[in-house]
C-alpha atoms as a PDB file:
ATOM      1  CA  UNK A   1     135.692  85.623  92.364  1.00  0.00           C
ATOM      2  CA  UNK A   2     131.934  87.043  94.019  1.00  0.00           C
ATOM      3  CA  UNK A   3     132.212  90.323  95.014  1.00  0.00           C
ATOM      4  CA  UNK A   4     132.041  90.716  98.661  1.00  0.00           C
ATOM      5  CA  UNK A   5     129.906  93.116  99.002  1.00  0.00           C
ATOM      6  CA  UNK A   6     127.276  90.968  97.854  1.00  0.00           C
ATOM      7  CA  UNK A   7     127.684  87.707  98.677  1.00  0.00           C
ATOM      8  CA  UNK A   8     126.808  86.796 102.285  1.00  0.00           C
ATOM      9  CA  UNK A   9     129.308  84.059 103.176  1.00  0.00           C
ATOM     10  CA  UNK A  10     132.602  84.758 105.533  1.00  0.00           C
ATOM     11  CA  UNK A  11     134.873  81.559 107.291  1.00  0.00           C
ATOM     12  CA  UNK A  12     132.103  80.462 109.631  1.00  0.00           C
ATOM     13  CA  UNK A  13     128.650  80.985 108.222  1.00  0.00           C
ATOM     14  CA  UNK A  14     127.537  81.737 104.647  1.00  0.00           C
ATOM     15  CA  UNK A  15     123.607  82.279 103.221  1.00  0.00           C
ATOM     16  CA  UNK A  16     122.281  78.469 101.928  1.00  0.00           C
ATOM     17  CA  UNK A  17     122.013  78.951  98.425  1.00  0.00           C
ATOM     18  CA  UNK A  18     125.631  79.603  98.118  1.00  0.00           C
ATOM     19  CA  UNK A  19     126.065  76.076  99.555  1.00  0.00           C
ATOM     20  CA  UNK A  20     128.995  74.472  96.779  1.00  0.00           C
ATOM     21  CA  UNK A  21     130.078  77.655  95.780  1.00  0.00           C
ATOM     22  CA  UNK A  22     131.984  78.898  99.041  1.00  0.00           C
ATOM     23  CA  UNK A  23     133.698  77.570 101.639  1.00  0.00           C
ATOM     24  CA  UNK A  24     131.899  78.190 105.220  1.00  0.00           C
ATOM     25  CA  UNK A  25     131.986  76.171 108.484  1.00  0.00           C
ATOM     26  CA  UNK A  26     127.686  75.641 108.304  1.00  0.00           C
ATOM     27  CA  UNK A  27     125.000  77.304 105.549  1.00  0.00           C
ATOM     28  CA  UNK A  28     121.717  79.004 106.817  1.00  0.00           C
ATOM     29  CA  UNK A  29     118.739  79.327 104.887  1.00  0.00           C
ATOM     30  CA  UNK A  30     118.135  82.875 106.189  1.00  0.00           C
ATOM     31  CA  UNK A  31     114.769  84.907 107.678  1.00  0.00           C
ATOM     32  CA  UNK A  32     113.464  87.487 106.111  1.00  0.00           C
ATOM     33  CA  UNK A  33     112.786  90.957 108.067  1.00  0.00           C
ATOM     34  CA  UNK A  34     111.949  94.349 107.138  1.00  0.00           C
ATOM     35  CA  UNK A  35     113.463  97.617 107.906  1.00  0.00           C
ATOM     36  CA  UNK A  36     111.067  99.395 110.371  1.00  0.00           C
ATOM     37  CA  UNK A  37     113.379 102.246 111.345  1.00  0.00           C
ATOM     38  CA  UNK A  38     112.730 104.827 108.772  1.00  0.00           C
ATOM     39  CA  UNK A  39     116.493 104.626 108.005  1.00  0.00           C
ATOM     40  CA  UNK A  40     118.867 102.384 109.051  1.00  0.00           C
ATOM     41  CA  UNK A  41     122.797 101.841 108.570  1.00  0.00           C
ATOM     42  CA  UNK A  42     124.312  99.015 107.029  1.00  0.00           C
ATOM     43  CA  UNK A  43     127.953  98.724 108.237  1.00  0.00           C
ATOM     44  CA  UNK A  44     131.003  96.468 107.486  1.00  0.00           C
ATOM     45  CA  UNK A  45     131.439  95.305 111.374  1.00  0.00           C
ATOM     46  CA  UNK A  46     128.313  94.941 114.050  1.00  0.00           C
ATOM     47  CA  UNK A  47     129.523  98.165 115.747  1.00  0.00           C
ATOM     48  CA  UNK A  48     128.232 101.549 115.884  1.00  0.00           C
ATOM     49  CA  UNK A  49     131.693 102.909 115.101  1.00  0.00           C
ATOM     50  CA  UNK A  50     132.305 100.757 111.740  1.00  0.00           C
ATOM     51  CA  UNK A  51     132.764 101.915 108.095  1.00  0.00           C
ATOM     52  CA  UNK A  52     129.015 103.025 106.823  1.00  0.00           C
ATOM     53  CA  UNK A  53     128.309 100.640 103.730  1.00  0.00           C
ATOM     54  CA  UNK A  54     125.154 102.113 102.508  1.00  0.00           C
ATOM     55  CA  UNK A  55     121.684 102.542 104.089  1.00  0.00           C
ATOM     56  CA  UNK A  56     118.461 100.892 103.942  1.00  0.00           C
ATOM     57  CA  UNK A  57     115.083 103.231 104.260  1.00  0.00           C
ATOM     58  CA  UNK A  58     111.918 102.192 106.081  1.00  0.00           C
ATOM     59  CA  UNK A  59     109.999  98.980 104.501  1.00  0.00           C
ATOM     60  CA  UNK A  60     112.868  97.454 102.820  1.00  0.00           C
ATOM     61  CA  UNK A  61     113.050  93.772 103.019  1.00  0.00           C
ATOM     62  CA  UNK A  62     116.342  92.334 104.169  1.00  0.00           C
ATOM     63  CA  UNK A  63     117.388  88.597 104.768  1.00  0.00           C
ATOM     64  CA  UNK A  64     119.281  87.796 108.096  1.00  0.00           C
ATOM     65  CA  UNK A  65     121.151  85.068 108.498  1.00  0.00           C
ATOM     66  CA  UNK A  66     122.911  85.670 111.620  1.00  0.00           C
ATOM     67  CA  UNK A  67     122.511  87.513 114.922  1.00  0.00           C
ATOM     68  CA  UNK A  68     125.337  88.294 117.262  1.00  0.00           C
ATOM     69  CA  UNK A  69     123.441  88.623 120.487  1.00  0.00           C
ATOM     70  CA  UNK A  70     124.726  91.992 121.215  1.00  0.00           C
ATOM     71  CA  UNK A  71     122.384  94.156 119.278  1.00  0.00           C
ATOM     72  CA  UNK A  72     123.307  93.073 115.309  1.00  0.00           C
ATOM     73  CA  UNK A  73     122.315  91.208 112.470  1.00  0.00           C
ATOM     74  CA  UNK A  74     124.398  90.494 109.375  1.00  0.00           C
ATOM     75  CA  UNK A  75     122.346  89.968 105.963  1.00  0.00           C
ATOM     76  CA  UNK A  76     121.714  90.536 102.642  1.00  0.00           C
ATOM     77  CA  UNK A  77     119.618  93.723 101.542  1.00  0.00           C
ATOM     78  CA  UNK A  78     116.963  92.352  98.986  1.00  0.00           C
ATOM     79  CA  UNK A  79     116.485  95.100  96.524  1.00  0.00           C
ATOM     80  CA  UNK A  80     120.467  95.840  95.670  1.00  0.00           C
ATOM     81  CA  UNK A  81     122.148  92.677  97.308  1.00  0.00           C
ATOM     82  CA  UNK A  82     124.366  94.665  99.755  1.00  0.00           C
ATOM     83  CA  UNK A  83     125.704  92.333 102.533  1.00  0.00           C
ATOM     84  CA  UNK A  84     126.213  93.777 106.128  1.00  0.00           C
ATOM     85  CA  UNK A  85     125.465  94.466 109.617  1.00  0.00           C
ATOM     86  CA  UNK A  86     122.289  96.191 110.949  1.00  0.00           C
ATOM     87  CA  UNK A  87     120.989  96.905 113.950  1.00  0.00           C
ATOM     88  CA  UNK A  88     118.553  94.655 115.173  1.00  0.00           C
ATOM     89  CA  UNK A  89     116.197  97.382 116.316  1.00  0.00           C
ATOM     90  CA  UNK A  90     115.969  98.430 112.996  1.00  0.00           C
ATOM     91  CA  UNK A  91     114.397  95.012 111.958  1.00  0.00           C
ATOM     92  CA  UNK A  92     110.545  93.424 112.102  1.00  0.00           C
ATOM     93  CA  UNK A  93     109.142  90.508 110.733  1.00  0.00           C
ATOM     94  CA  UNK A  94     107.288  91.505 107.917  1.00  0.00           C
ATOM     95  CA  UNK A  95     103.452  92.361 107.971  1.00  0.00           C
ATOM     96  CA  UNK A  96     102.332  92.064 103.785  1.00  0.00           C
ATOM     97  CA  UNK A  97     103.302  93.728 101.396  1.00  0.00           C
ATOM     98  CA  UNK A  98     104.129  97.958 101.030  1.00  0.00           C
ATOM     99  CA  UNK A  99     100.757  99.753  99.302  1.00  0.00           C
ATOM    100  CA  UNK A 100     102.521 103.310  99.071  1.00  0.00           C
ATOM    101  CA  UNK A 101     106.052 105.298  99.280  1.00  0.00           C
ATOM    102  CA  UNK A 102     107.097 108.234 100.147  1.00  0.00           C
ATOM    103  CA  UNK A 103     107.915 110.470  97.062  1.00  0.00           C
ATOM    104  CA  UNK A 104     109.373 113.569  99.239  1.00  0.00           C
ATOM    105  CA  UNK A 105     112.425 114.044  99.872  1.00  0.00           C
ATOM    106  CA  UNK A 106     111.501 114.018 103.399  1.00  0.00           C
ATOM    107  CA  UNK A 107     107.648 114.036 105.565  1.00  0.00           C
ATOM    108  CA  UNK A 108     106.636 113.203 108.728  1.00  0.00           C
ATOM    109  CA  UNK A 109     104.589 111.467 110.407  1.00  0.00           C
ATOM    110  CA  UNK A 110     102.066 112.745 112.668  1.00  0.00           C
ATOM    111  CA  UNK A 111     100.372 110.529 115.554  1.00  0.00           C
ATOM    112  CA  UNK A 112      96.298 112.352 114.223  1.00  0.00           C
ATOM    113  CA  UNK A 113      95.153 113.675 111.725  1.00  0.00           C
ATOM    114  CA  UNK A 114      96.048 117.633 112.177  1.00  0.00           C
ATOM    115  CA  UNK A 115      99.929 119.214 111.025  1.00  0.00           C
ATOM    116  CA  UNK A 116     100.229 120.577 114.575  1.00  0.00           C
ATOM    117  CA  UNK A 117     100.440 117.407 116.542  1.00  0.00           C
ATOM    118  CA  UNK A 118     104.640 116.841 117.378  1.00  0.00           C
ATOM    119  CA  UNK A 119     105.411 114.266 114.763  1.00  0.00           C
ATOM    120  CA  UNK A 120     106.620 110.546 115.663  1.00  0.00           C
ATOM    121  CA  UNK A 121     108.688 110.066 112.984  1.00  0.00           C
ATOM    122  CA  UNK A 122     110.057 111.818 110.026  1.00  0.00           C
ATOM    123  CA  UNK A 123     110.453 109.512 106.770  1.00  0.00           C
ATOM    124  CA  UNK A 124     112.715 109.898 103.601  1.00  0.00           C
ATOM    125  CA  UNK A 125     112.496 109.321  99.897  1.00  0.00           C
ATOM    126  CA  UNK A 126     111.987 106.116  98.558  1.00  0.00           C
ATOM    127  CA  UNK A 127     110.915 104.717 102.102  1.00  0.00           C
ATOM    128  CA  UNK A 128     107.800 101.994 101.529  1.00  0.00           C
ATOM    129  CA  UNK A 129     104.515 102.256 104.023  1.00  0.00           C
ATOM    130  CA  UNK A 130     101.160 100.062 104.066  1.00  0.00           C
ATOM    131  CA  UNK A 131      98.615 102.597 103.694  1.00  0.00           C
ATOM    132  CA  UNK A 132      95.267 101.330 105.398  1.00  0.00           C
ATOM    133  CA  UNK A 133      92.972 104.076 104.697  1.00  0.00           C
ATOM    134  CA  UNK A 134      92.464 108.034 103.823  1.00  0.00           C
ATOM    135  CA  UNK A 135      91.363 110.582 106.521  1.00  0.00           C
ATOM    136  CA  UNK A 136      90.651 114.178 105.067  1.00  0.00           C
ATOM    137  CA  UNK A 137      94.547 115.643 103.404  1.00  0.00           C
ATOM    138  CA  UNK A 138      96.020 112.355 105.183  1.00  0.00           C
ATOM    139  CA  UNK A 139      97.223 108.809 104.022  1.00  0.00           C
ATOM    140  CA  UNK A 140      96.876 106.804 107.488  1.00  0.00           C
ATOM    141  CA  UNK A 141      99.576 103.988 108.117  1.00  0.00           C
ATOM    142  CA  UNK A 142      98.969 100.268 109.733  1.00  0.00           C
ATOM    143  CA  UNK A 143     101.456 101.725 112.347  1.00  0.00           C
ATOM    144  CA  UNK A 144      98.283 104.600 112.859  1.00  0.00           C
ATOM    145  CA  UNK A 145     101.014 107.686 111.528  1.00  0.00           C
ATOM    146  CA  UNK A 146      99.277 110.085 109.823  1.00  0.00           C
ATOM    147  CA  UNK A 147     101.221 111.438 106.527  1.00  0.00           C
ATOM    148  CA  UNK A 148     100.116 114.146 103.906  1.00  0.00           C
ATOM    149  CA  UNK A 149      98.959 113.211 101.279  1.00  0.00           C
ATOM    150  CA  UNK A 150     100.833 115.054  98.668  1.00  0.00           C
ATOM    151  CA  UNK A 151     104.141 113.367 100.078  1.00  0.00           C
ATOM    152  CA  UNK A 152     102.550 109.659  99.581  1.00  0.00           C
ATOM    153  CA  UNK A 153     102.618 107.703  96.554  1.00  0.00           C
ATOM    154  CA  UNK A 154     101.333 104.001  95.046  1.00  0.00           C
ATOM    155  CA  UNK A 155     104.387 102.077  94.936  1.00  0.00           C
ATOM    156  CA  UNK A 156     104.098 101.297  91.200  1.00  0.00           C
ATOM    157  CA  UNK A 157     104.904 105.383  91.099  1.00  0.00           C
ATOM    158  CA  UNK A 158     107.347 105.923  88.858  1.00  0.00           C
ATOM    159  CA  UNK A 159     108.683 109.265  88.512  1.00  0.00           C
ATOM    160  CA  UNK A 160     109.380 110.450  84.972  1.00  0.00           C
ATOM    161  CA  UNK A 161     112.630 112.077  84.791  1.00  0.00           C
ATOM    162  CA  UNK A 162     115.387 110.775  87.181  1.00  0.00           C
ATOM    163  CA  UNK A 163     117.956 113.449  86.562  1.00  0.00           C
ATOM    164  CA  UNK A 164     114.568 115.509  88.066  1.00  0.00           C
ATOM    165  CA  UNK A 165     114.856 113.544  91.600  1.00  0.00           C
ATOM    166  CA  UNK A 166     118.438 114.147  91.812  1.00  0.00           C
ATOM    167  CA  UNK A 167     118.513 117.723  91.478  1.00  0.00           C
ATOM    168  CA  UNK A 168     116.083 118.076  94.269  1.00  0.00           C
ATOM    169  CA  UNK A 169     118.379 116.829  96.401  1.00  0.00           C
ATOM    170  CA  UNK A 170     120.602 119.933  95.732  1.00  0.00           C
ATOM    171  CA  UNK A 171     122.413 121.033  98.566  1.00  0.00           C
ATOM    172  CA  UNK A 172     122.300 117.853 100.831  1.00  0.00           C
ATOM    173  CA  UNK A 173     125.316 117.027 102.673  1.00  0.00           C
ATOM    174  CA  UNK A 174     127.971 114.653 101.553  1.00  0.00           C
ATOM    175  CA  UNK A 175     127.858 111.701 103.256  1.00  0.00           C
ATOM    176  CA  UNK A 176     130.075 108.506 102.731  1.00  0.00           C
ATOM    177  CA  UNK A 177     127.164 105.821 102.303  1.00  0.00           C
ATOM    178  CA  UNK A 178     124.461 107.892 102.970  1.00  0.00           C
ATOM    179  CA  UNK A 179     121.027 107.495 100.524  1.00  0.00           C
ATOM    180  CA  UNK A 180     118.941 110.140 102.011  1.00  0.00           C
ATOM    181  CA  UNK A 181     118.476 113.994 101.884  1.00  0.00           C
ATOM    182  CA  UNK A 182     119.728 113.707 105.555  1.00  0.00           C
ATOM    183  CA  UNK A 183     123.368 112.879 103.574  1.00  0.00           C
ATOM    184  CA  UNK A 184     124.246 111.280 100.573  1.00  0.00           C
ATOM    185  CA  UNK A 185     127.038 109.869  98.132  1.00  0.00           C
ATOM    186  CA  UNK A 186     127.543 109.677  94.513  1.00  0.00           C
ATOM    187  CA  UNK A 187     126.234 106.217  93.990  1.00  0.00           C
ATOM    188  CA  UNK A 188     123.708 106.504  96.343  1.00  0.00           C
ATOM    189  CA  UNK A 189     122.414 110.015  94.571  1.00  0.00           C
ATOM    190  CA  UNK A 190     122.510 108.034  91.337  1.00  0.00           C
ATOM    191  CA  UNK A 191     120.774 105.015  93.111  1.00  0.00           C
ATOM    192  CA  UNK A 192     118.187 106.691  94.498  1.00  0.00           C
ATOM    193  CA  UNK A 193     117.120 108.517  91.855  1.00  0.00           C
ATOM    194  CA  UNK A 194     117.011 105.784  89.040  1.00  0.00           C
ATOM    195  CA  UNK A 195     115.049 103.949  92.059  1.00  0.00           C
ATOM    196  CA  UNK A 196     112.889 106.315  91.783  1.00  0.00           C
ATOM    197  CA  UNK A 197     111.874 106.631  88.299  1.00  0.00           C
ATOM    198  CA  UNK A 198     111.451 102.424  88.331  1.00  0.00           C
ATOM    199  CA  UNK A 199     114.943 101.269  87.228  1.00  0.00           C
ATOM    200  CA  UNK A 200     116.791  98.568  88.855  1.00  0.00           C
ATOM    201  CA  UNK A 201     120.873 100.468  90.037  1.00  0.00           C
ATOM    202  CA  UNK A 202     123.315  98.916  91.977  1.00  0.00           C
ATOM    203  CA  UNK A 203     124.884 100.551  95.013  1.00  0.00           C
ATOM    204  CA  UNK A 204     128.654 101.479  94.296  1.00  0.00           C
ATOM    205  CA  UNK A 205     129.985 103.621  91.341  1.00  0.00           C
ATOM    206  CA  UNK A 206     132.384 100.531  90.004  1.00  0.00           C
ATOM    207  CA  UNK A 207     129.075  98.498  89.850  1.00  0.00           C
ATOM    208  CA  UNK A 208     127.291 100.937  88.043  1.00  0.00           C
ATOM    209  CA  UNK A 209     129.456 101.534  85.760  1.00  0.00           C
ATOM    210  CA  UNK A 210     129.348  97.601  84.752  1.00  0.00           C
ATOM    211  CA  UNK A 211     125.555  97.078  85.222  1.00  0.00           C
ATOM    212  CA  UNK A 212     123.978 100.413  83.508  1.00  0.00           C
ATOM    213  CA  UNK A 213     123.130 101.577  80.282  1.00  0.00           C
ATOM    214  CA  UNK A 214     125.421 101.272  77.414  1.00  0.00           C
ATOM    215  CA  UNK A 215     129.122 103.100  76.869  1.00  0.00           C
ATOM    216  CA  UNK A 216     129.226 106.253  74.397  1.00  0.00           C
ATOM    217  CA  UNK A 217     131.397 106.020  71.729  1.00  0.00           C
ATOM    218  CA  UNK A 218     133.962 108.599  71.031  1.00  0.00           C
ATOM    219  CA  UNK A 219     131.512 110.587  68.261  1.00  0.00           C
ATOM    220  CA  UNK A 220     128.879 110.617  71.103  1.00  0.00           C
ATOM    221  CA  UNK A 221     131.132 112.190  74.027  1.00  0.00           C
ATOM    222  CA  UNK A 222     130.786 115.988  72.723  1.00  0.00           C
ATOM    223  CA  UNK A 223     126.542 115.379  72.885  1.00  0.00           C
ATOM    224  CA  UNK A 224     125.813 114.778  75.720  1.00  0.00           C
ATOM    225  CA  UNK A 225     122.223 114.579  76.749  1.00  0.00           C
ATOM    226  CA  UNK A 226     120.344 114.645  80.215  1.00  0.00           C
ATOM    227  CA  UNK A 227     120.902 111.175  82.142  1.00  0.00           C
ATOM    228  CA  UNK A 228     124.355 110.302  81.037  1.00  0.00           C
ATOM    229  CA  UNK A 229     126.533 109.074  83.646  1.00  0.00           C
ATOM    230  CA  UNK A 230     129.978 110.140  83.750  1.00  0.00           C
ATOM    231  CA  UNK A 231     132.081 107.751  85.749  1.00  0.00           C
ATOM    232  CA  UNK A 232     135.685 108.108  87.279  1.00  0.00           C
ATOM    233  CA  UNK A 233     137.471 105.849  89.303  1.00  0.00           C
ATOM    234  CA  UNK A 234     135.270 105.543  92.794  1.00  0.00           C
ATOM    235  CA  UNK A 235     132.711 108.174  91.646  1.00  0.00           C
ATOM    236  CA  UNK A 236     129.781 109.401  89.266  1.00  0.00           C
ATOM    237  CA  UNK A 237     127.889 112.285  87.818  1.00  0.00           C
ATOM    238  CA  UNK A 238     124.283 112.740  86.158  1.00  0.00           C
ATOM    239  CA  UNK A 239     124.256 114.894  83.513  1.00  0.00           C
ATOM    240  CA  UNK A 240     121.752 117.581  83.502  1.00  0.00           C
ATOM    241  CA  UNK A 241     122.387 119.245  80.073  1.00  0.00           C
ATOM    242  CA  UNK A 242     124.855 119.877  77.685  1.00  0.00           C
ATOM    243  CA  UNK A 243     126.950 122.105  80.053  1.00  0.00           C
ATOM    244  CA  UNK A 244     126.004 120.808  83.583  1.00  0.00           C
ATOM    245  CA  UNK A 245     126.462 117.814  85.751  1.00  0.00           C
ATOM    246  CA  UNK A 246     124.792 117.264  89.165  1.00  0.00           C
ATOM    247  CA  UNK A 247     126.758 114.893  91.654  1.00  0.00           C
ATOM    248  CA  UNK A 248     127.673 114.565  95.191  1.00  0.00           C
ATOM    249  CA  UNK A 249     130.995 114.890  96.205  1.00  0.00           C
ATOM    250  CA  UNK A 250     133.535 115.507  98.565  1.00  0.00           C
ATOM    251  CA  UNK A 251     134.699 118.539  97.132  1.00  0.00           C
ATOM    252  CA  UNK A 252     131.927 120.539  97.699  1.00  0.00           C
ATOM    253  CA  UNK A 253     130.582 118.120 100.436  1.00  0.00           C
ATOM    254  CA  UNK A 254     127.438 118.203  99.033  1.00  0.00           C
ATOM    255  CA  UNK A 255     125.265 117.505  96.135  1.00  0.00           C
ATOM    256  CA  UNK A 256     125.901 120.018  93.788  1.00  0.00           C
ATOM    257  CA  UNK A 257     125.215 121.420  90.507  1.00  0.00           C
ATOM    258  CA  UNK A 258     128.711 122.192  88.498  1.00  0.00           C
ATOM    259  CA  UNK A 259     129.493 123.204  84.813  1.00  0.00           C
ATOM    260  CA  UNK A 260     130.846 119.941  83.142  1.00  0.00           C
ATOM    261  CA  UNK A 261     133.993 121.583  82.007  1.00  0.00           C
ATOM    262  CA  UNK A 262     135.195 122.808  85.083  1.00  0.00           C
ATOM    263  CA  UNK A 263     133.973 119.758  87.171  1.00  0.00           C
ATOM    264  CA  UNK A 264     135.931 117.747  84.578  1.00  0.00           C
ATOM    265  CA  UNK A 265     139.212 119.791  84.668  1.00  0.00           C
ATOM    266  CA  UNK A 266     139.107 119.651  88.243  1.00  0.00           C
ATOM    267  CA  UNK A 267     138.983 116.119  89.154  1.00  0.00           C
ATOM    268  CA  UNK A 268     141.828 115.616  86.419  1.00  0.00           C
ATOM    269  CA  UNK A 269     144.084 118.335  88.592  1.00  0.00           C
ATOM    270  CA  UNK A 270     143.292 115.779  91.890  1.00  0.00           C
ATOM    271  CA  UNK A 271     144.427 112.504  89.932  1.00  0.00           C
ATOM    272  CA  UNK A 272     141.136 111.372  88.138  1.00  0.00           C
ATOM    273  CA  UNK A 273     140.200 110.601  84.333  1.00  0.00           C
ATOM    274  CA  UNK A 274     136.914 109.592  83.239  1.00  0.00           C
ATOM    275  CA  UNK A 275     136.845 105.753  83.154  1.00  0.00           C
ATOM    276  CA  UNK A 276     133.750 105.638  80.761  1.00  0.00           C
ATOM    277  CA  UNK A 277     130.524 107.790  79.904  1.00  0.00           C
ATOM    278  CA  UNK A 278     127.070 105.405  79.689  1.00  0.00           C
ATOM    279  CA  UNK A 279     123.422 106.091  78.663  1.00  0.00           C
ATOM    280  CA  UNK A 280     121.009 104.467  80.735  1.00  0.00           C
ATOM    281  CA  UNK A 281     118.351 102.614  78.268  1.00  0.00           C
END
């Protein structure tokens, strides 16, 4: 059976091109938007109060294939496939595509070119811009924000080390779907970070497990080596080293750094063994 979570089709309406494959009253082909908040939640019911699914950042493309009239959309995220409900001020139609991205963890955007101007907006790792021109220390957007320079990236940026990205994220709040430094989950850590460095990661731990890398054998699991992914049963770690892991989790409520060990031991004592160990390749 398709996963729900990422195939957009429920009694009355499903996306076109799963047309044969599911049952739905009526198939629509679908519009495409992008995400012009600079983050925006994804959530499993067109209310404010519903379950957080994940988020999408500033410039991602999204296809809509229904609007409820009463401020949402439900569609399918383009890059990871995650099917939802967003707000439709978060959406535009799309203006070419993204030059740049941000590659701090967070900037803002200033309205001229000078650091002591009250920002407009603040944007987040990973978020995607049009960059139109330079102006002195700034990168100057088609929306006319002015961001520094040393926070802006080409989008075929790849950073070099992803366990790298996730450690700077150190300290940021646990949040259940969250993909930002604002708050952020294990998958989304992981996500984000391999997103980063150029590689392709699906949203959800149970996914990742599946879709990444290949499983350690049993001669393999006393060396580990920086970028393993230990994976329990809803959750997952990076490994940093031989003796440390850095994951976010609601333990700590936060993204934290932990000796493997002890992080191990303690997840057993709450119920959890490790479901499988993979290298990304």
């Amino acid at each position: 059976m398709d996963d729900p979570r990422l195939t957009p089709a429920r009694p009355d309406l499903a996306a076109k091109y799963l047309e044969g494959k599911v049952a739905a009253a009526r198939f629509v082909t679908g519009e495409e938007f992008e995400i012009s908040d600079a983050i925006a939640p994804l959530r499993s019911q067109p209310s404010s109060d519903a379950m957080l699914l994940t988020q999408a950042l500033k410039g991602e493309r999204v296809t809509i294939y229904d609007r409820n009239g009463e401020g949402w959309a439900w569609g399918q995220l383009n890059s990871d496939g995650y099917v939802g409900w967003l707000p439709d001020r978060a959406l535009a139609k799309p203006v070419g595509a993204p030059t740049h991205m941000i590659t701090a963890l967070r900037t803002f955007a200033f309205p001229g070119p000078s650091i002591k101007l009250p920002p407009v907006d603040a944007l987040l790792l990973g978020a995607k811009i049009t960059v139109v021109r330079e102006d002195g220390a700034f990168a100057v957007t088609r929306e006319g924000w002015y961001l520094p320079l040393p926070h802006v990236g080409s989008v075929e940026h790849y950073e070099r080390d992803f366990v790298g990205v996730a450690e700077r994220f150190g300290g940021t709040p646990y949040l259940w779907g969250g993909k930002s430094s604002l708050g952020i989950d294990c998958s989304g850590l992981v996500q984000i970070a391999l997103n980063a460095a150029g590689t392709g990661c699906p949203r959800d731990s149970d996914m990742q497990q599946d879709a990444i890398g290949r499983a350690l054998d049993a001669a393999e699991l006393n060396r580990l080596q920086r970028g393993d992914l230990i994976f329990w049963k809803g959750h997952v770690a990076i490994v940093r080293d031989a003796d440390s892991i850095v994951h976010a989790n609601a333990h700590h409520m936060a993204t934290t750094i932990e000796n493997t060990p002890s992080a191990i031991a303690r997840i057993k004592a709450a119920g959890s063994e490790i479901t499988a160990i993979k290298r990304p390749t």
